[in-house]
N, C-alpha and C. Protein backbone atom coordinates (compact mmCIF):
# COMPACT_ATOMS: atom_id res chain seq x y z
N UNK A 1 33.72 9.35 -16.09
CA UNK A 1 34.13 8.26 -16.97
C UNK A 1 35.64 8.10 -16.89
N UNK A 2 36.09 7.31 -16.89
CA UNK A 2 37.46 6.52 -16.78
C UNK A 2 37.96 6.65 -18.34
N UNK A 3 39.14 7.45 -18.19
CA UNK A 3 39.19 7.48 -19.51
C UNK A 3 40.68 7.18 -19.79
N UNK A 4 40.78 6.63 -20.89
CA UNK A 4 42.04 5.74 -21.31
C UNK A 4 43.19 6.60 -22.46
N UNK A 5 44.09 6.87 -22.23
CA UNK A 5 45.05 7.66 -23.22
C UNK A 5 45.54 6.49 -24.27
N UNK A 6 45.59 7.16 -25.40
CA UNK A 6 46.49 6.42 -26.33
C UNK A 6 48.17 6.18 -25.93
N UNK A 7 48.66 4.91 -25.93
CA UNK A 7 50.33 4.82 -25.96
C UNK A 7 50.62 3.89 -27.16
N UNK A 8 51.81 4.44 -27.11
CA UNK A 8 52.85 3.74 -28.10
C UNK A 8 52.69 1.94 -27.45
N UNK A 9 52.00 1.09 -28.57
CA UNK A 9 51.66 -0.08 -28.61
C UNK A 9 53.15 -1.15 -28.63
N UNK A 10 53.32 -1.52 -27.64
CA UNK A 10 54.52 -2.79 -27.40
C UNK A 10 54.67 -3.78 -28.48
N UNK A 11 55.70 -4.40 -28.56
CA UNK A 11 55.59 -5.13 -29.61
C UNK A 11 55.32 -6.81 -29.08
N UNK A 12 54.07 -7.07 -29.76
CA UNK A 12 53.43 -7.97 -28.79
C UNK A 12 54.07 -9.99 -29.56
N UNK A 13 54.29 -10.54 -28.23
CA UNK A 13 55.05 -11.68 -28.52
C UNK A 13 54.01 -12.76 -29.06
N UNK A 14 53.88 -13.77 -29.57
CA UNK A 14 53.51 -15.09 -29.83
C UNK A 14 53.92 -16.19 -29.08
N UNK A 15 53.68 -16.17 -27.63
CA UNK A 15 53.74 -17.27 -27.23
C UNK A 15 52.89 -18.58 -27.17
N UNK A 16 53.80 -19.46 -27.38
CA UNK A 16 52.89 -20.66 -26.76
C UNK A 16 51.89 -20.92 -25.32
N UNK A 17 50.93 -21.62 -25.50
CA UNK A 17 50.32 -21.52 -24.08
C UNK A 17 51.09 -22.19 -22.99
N UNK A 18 51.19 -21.90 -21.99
CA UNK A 18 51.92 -22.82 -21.03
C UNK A 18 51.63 -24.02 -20.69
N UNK A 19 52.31 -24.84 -20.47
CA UNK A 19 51.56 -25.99 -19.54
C UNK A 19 51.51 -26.10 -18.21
N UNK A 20 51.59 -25.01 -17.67
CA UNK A 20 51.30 -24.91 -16.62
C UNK A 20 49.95 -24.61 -16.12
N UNK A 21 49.08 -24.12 -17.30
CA UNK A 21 47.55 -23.99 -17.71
C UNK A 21 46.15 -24.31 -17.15
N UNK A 22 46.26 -24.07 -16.28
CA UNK A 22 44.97 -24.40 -15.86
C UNK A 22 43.08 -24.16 -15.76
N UNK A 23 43.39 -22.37 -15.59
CA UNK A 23 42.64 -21.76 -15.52
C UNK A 23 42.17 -20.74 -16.81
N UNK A 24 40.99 -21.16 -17.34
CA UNK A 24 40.71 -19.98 -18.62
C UNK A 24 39.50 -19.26 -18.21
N UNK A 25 39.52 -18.12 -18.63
CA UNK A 25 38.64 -17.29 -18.58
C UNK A 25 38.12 -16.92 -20.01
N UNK A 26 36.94 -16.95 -20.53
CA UNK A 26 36.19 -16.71 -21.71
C UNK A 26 35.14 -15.04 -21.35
N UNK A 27 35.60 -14.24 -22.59
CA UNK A 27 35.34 -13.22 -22.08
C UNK A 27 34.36 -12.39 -23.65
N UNK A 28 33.89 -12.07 -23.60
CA UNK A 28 32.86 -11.71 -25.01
C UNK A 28 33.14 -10.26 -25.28
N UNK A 29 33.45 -9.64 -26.45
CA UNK A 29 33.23 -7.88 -26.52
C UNK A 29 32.12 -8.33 -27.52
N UNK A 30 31.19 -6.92 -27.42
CA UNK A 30 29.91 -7.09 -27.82
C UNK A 30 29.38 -5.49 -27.85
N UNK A 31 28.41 -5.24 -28.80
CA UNK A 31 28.29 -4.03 -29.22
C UNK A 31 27.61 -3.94 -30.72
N UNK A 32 27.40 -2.48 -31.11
CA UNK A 32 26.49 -2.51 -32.30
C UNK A 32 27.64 -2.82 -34.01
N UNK A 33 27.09 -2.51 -34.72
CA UNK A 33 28.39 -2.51 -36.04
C UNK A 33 28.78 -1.15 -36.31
N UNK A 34 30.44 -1.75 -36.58
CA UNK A 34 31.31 -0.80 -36.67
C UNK A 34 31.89 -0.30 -35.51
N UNK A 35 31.48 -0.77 -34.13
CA UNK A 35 31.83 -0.25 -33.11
C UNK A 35 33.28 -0.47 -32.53
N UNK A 36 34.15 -1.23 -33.06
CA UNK A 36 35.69 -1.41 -33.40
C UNK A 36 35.64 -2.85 -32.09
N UNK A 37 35.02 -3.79 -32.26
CA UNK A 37 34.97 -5.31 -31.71
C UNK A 37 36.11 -5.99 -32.34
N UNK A 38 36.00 -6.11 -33.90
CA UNK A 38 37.57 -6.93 -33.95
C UNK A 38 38.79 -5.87 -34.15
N UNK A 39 38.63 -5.01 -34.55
CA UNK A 39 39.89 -4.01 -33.84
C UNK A 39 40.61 -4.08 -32.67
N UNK A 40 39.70 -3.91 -31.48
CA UNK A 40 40.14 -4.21 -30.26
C UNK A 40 40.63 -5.44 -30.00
N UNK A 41 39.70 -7.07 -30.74
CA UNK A 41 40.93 -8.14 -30.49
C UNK A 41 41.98 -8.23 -30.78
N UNK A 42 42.00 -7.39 -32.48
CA UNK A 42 43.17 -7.31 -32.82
C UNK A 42 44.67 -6.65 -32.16
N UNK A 43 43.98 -5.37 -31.22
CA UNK A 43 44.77 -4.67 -30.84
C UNK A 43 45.61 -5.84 -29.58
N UNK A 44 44.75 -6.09 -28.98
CA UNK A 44 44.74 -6.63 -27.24
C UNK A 44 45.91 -8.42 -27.51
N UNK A 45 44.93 -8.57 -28.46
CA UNK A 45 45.58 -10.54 -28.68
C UNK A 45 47.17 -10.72 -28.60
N UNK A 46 47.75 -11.49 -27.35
CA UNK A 46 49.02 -12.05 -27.64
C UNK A 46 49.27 -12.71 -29.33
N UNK A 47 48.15 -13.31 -29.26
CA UNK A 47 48.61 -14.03 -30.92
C UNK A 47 47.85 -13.56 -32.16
N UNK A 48 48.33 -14.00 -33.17
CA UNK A 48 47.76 -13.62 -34.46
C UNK A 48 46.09 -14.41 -33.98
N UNK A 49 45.29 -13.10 -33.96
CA UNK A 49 43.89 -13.24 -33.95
C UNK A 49 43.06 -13.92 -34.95
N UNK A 50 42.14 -15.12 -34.64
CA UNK A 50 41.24 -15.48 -36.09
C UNK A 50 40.34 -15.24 -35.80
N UNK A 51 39.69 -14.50 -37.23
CA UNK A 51 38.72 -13.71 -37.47
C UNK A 51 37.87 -13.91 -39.05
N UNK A 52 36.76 -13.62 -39.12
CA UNK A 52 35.82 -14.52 -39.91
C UNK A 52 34.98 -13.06 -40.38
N UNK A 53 36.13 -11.84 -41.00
CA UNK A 53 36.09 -11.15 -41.87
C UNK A 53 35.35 -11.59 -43.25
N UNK A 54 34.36 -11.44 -43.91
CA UNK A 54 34.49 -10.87 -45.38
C UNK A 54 33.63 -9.36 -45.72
N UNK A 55 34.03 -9.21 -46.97
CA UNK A 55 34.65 -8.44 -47.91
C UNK A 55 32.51 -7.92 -48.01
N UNK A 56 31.99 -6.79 -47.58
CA UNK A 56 30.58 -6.48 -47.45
C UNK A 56 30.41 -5.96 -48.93
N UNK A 57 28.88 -6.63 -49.47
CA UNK A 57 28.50 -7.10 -50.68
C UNK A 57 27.88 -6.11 -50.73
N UNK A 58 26.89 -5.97 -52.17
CA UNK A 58 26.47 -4.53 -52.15
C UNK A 58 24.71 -5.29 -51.36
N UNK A 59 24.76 -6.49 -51.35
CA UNK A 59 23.12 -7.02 -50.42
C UNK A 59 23.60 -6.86 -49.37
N UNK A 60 24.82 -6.84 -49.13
CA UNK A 60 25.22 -6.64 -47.64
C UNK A 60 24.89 -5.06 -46.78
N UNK A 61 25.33 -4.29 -47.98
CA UNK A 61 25.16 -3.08 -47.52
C UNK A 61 24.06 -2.12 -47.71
N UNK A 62 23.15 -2.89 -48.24
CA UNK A 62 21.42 -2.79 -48.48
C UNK A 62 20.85 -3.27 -47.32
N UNK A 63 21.62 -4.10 -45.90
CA UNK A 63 20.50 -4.63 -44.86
C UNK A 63 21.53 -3.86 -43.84
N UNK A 64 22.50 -3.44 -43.84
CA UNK A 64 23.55 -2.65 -42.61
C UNK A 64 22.96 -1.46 -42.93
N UNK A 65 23.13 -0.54 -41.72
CA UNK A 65 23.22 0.92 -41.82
C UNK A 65 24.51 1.07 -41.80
N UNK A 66 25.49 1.83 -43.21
CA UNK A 66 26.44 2.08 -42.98
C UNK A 66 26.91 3.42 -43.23
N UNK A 67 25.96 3.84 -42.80
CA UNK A 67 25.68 5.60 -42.94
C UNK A 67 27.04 5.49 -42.04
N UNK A 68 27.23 5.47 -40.64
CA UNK A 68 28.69 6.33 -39.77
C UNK A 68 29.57 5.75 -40.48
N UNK A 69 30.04 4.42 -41.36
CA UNK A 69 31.02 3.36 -41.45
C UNK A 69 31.29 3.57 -43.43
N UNK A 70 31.28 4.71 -43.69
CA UNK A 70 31.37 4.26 -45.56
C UNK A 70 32.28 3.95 -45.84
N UNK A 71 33.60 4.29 -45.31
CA UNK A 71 34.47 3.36 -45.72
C UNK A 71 35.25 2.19 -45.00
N UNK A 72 34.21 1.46 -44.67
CA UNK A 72 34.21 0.02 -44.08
C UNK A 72 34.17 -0.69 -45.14
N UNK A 73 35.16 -1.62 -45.13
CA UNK A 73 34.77 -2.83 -46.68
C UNK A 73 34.63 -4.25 -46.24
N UNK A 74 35.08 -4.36 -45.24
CA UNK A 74 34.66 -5.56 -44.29
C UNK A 74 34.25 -5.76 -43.13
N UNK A 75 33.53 -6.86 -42.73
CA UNK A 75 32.46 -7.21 -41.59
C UNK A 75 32.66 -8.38 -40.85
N UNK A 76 32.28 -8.79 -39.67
CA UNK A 76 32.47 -10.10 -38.98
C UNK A 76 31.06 -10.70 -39.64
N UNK A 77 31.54 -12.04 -39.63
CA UNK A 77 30.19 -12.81 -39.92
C UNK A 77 29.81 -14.06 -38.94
N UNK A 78 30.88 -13.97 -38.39
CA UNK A 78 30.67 -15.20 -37.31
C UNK A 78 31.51 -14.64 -36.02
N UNK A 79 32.84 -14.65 -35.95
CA UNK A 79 33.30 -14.06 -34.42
C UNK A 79 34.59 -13.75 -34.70
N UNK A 80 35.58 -13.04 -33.86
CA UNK A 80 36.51 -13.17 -33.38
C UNK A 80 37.34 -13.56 -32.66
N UNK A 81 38.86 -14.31 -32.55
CA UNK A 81 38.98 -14.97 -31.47
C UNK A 81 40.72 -14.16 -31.28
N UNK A 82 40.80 -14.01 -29.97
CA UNK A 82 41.94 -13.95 -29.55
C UNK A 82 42.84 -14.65 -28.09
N UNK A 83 44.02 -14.08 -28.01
CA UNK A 83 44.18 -14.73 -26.30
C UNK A 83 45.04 -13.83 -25.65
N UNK A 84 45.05 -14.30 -24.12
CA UNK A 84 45.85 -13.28 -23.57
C UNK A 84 46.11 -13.74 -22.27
N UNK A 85 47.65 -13.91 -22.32
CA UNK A 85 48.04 -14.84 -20.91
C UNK A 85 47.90 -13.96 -19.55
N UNK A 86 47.50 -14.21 -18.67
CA UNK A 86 47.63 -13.35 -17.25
C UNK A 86 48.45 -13.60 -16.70
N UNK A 87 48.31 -14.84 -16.17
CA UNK A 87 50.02 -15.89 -15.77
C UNK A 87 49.83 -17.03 -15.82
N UNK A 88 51.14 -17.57 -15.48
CA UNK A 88 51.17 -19.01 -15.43
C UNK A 88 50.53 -19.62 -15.50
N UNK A 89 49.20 -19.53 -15.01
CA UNK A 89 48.27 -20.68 -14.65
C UNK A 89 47.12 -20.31 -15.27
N UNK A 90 46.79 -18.84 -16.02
CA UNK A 90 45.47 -18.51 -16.16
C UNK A 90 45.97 -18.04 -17.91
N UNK A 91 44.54 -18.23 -18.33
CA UNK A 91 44.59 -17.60 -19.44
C UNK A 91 43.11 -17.04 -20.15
N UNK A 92 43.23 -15.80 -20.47
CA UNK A 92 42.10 -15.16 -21.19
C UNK A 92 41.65 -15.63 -22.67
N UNK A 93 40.23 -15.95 -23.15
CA UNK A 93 40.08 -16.26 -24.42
C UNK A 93 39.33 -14.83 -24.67
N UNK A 94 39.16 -14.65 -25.56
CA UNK A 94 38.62 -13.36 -26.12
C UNK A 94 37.82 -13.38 -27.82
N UNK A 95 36.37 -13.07 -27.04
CA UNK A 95 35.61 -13.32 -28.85
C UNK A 95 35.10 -12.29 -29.30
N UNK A 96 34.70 -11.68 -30.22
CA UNK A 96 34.04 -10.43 -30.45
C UNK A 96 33.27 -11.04 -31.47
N UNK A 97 31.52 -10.82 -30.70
CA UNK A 97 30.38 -11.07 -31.54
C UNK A 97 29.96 -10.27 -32.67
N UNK A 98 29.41 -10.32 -33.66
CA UNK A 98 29.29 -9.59 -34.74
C UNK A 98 27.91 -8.58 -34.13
N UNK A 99 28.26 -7.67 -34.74
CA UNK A 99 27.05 -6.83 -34.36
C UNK A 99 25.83 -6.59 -34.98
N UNK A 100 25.67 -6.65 -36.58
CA UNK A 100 24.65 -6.85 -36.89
C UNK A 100 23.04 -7.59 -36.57
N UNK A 101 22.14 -7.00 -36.66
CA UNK A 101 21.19 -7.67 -36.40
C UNK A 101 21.10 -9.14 -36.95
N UNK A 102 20.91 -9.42 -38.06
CA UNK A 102 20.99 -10.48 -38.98
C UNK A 102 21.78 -12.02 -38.72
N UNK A 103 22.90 -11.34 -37.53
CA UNK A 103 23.97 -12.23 -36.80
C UNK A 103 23.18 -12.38 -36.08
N UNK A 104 22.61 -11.91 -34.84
CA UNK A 104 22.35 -12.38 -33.72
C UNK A 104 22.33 -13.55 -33.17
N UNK A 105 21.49 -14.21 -34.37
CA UNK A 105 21.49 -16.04 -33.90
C UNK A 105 22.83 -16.37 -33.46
N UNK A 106 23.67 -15.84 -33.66
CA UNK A 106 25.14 -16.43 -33.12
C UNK A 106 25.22 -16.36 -31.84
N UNK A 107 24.88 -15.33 -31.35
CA UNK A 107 24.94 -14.95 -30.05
C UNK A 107 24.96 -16.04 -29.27
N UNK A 108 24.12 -16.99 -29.38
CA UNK A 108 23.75 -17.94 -27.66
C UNK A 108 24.84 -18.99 -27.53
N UNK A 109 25.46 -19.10 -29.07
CA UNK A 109 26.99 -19.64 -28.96
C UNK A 109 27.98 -19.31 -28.42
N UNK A 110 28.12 -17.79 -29.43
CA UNK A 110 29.39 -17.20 -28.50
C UNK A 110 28.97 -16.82 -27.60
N UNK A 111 28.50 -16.81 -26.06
CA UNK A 111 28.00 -16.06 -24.84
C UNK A 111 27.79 -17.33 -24.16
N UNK A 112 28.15 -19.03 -24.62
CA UNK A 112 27.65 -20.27 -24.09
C UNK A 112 28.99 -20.45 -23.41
N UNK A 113 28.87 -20.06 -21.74
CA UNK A 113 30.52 -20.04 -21.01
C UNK A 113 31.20 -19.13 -20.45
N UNK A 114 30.61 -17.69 -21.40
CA UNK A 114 30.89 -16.43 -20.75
C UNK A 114 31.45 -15.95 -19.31
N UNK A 115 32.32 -15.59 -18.88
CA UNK A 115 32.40 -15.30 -17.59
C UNK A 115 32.05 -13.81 -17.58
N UNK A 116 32.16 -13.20 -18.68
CA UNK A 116 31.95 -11.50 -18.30
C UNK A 116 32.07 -10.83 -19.88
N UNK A 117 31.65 -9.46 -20.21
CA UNK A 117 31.65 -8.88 -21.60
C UNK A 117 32.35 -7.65 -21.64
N UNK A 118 32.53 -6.64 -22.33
CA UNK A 118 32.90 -5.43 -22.36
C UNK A 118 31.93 -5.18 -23.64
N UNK A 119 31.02 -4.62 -23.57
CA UNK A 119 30.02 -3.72 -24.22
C UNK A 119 30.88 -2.70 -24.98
N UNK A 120 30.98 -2.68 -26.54
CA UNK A 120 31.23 -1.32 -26.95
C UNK A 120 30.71 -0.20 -27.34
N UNK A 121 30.79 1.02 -27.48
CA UNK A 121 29.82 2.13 -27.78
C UNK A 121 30.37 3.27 -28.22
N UNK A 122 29.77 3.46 -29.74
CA UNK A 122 30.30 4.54 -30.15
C UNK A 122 29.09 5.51 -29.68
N UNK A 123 29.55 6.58 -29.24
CA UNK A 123 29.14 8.11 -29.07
C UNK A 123 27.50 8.80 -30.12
N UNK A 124 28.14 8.38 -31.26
CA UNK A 124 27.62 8.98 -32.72
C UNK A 124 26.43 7.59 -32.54
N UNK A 125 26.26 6.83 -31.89
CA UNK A 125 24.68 5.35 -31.62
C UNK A 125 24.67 4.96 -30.60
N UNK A 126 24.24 5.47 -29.43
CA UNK A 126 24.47 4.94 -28.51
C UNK A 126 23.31 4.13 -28.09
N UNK A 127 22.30 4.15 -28.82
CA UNK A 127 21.15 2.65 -28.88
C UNK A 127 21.43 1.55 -29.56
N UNK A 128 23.00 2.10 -30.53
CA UNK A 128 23.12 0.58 -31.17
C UNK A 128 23.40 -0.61 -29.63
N UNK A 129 23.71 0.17 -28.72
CA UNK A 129 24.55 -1.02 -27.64
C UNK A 129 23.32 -1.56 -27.14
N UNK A 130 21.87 -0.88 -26.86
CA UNK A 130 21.01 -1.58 -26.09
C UNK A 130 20.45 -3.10 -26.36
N UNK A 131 20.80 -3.34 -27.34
CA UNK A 131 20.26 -5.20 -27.39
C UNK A 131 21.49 -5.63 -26.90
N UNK A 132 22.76 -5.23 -26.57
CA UNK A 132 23.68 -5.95 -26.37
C UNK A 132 23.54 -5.88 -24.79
N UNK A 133 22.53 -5.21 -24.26
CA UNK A 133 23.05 -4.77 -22.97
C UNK A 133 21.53 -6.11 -21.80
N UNK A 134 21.05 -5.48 -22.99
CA UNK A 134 19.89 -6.39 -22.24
C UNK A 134 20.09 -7.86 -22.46
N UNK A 135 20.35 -8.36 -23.05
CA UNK A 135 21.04 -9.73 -23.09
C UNK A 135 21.95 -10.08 -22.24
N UNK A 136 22.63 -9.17 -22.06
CA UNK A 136 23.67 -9.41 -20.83
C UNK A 136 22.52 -9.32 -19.66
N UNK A 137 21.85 -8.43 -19.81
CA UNK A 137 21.01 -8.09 -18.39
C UNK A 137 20.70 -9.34 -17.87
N UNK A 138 19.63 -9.93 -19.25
CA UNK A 138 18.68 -10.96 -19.21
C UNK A 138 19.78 -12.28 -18.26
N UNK A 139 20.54 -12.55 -19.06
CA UNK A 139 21.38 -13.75 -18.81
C UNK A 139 22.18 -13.65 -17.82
N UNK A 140 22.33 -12.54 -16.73
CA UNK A 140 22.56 -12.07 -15.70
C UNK A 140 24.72 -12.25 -15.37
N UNK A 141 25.10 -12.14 -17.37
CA UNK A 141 26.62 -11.91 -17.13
C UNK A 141 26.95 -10.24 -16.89
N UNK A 142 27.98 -10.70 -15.69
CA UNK A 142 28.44 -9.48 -15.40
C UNK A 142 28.92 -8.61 -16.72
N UNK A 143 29.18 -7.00 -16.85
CA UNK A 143 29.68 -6.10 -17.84
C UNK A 143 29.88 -5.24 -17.62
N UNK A 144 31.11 -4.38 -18.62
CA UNK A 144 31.47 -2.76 -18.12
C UNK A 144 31.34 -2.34 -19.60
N UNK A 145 31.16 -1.30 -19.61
CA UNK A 145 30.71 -0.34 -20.84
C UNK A 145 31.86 0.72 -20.97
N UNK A 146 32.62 0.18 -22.62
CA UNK A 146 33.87 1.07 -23.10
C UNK A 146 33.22 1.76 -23.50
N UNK A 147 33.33 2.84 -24.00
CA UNK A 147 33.21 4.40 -25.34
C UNK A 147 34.50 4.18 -26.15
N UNK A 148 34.56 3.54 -27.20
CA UNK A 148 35.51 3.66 -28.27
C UNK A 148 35.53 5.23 -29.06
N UNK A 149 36.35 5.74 -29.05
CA UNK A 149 36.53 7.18 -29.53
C UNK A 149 36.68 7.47 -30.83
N UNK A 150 35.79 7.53 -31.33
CA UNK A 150 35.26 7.74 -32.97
C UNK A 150 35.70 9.58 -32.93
N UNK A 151 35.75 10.41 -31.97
CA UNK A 151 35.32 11.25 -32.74
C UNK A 151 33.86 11.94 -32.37
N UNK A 152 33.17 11.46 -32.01
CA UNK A 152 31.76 12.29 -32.37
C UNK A 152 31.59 12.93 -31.45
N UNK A 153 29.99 13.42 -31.14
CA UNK A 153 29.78 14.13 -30.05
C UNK A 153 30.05 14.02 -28.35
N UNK A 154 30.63 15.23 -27.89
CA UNK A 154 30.99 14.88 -26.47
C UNK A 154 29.11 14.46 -26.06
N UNK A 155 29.66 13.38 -24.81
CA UNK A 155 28.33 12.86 -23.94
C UNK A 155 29.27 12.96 -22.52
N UNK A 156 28.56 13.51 -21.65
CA UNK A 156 28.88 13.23 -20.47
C UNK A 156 27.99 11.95 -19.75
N UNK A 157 29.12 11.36 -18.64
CA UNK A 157 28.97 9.97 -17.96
C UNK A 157 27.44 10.14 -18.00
N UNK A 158 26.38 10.99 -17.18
CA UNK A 158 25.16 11.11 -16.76
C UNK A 158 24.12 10.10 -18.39
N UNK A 159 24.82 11.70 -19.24
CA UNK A 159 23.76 11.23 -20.16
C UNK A 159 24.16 10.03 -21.16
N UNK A 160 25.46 9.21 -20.93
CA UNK A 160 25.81 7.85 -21.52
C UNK A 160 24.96 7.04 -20.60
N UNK A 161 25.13 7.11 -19.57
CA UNK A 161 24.08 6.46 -18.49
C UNK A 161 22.82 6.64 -18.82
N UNK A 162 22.02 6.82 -18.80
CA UNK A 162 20.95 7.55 -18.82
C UNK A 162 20.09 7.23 -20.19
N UNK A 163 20.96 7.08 -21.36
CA UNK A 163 20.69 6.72 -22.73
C UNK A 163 20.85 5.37 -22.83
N UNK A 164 21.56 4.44 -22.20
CA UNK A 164 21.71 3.51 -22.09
C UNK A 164 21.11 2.52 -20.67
N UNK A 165 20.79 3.13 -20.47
CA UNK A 165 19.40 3.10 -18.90
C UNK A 165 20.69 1.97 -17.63
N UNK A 166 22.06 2.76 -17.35
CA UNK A 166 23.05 1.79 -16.74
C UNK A 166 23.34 2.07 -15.47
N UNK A 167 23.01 1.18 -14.58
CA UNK A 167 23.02 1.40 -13.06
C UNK A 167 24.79 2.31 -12.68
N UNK A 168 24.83 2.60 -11.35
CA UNK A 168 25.76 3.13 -11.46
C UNK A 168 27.01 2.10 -10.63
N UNK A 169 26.20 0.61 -10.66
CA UNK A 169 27.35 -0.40 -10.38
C UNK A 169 27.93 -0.69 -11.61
N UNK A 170 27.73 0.18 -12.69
CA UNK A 170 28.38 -0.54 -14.20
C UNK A 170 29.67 0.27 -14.31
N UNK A 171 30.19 0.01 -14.42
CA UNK A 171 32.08 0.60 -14.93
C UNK A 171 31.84 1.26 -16.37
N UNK A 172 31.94 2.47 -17.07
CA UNK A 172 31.94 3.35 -17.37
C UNK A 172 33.41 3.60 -18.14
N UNK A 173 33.85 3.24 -19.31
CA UNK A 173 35.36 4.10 -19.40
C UNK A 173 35.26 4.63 -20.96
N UNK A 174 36.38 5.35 -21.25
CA UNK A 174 36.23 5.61 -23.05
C UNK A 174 37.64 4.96 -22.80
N UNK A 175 37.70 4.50 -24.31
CA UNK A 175 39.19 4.08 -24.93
C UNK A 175 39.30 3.92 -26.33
N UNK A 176 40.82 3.77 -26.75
CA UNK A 176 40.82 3.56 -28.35
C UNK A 176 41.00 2.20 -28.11
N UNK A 177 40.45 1.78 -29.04
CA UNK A 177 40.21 -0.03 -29.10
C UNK A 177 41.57 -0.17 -30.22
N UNK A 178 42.44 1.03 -30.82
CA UNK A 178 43.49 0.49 -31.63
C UNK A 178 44.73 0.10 -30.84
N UNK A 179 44.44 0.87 -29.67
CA UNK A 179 45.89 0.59 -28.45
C UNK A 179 45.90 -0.35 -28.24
N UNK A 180 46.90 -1.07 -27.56
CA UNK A 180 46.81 -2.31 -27.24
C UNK A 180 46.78 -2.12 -25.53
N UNK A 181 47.70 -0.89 -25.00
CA UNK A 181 47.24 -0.96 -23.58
C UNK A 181 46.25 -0.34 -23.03
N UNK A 182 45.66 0.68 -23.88
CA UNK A 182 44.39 1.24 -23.80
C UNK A 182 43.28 0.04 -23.54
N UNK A 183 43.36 -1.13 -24.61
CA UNK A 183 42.69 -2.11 -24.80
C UNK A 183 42.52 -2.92 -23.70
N UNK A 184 43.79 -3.80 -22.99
CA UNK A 184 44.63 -4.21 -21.72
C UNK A 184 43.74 -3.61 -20.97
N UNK A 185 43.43 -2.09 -20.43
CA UNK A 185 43.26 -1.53 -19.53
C UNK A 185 41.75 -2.32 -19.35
N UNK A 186 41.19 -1.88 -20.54
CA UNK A 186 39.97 -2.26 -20.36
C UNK A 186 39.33 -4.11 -19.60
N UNK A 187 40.11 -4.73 -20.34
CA UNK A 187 39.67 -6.16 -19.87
C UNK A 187 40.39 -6.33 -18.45
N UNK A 188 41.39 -5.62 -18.16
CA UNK A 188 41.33 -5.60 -16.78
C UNK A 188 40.47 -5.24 -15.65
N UNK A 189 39.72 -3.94 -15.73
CA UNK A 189 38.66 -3.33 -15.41
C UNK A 189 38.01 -4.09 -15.22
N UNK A 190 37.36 -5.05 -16.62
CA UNK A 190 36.47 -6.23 -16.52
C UNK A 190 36.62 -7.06 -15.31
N UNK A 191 37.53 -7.78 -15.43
CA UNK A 191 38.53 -8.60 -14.48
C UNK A 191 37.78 -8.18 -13.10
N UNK A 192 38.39 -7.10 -12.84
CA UNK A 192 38.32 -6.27 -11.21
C UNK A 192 37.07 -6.75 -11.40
N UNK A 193 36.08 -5.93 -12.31
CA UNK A 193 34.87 -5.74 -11.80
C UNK A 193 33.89 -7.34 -11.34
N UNK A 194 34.35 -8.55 -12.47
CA UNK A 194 33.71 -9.36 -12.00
C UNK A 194 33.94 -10.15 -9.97
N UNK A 195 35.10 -9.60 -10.50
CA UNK A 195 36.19 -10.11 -9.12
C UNK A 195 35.36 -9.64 -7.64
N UNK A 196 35.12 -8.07 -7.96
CA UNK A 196 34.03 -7.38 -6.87
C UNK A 196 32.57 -7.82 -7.03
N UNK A 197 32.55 -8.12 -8.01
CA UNK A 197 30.94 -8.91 -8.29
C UNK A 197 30.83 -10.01 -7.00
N UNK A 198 32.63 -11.16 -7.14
CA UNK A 198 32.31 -12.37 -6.43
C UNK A 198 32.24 -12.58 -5.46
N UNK A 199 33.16 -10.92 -4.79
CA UNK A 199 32.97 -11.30 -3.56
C UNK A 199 31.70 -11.09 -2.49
N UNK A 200 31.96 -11.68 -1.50
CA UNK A 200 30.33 -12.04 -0.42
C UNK A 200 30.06 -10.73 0.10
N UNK A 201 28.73 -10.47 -0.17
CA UNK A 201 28.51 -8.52 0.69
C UNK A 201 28.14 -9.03 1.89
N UNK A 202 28.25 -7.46 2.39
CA UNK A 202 27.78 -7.62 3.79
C UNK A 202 26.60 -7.38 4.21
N UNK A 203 25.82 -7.74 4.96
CA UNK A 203 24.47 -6.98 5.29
C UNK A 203 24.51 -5.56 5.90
């Protein structure tokens, strides 16, 4: 597994988009709840991220399992959005789907455009990721699978694989989704990986 160190987080600018603009890339993080989806936009986003946070009700927390998450007090209910310039000409959008079951219906929205996902996965559920994975399967968008570092039990690559039934063309890394270049690292990875996806094999 590819694994990502924590650094001292840059102090990240607010720019305007360029007009030099041409090219966007729409990119989905996706994963079970609590698995740190708008964390990571938050971390990664050139700009102040919008996000469709509220405040989890006590009916709210009667249909979540928030057994790993008790002191969680808020939830996505619709998505996350962030951005992130590459250069001149290109630019990354960035959404993070809510993870709850109950959300799902959102899904065929945010994933309508997709060029590629980053799957998250905490350690301590690692079946929360499987509806996220087979959807990707189904709909045949490329994906690489982070380990956000909660903390919990060590898993080696085999048996993250293995629990998560993931070929071994899938990219594999852990990271803290609070870094911002830890974060970086990751949607780059993505990047590469769709990039080797496009190009023509050989016989």
């Amino acid at each position: 597994m590819t694994r990502v160190t924590r650094a001292v987080p840059p102090a990240q600018p607010h720019p305007t988009l360029a007009g030099t603009t041409v090219n966007t890339l729409k990119i989905v993080v996706v994963g079970g709840f609590g698995v740190g989806k708008t964390t990571m936009v938050r971390s990664v986003s050139e700009i102040r991220p919008l996000h469709t946070e509220e405040v989890m009700s006590r009916a709210g927390r009667s249909l979540d399992d928030t057994t790993r998450v008790r002191k969680k007090s808020d939830t996505t209910v619709a998505f996350d959005f962030g951005r992130i310039t590459i250069d001149e000409n290109s630019v990354l959008y960035l959404f993070g789907a809510p993870g709850q079951e109950r959300f799902w219906f959102l899904w065929d929205r945010v994933f309508a455009g997709t060029l590629g996902a980053v799957v998250l996965v905490d350690t301590r559920c690692l079946d929360d990721a499987g509806y996220a994975i087979d959807r990707l399967e189904h709909n045949g968008t490329p994906f690489i699978v982070a380990v956000n570092d909660f903390g919990g039990p060590f898993h080696s690559d085999e048996q993250i694989r293995e629990a998560l039934a993931l070929g071994p063309e899938v990219p594999l890394m852990e990271f803290d989704a609070r870094d911002h270049s830890s974060s970086k690292f990751v949607l780059l990875a993505l990047i590469e990986h769709m990039h080797a996806l496009s190009l023509p094999h050989k016989d």
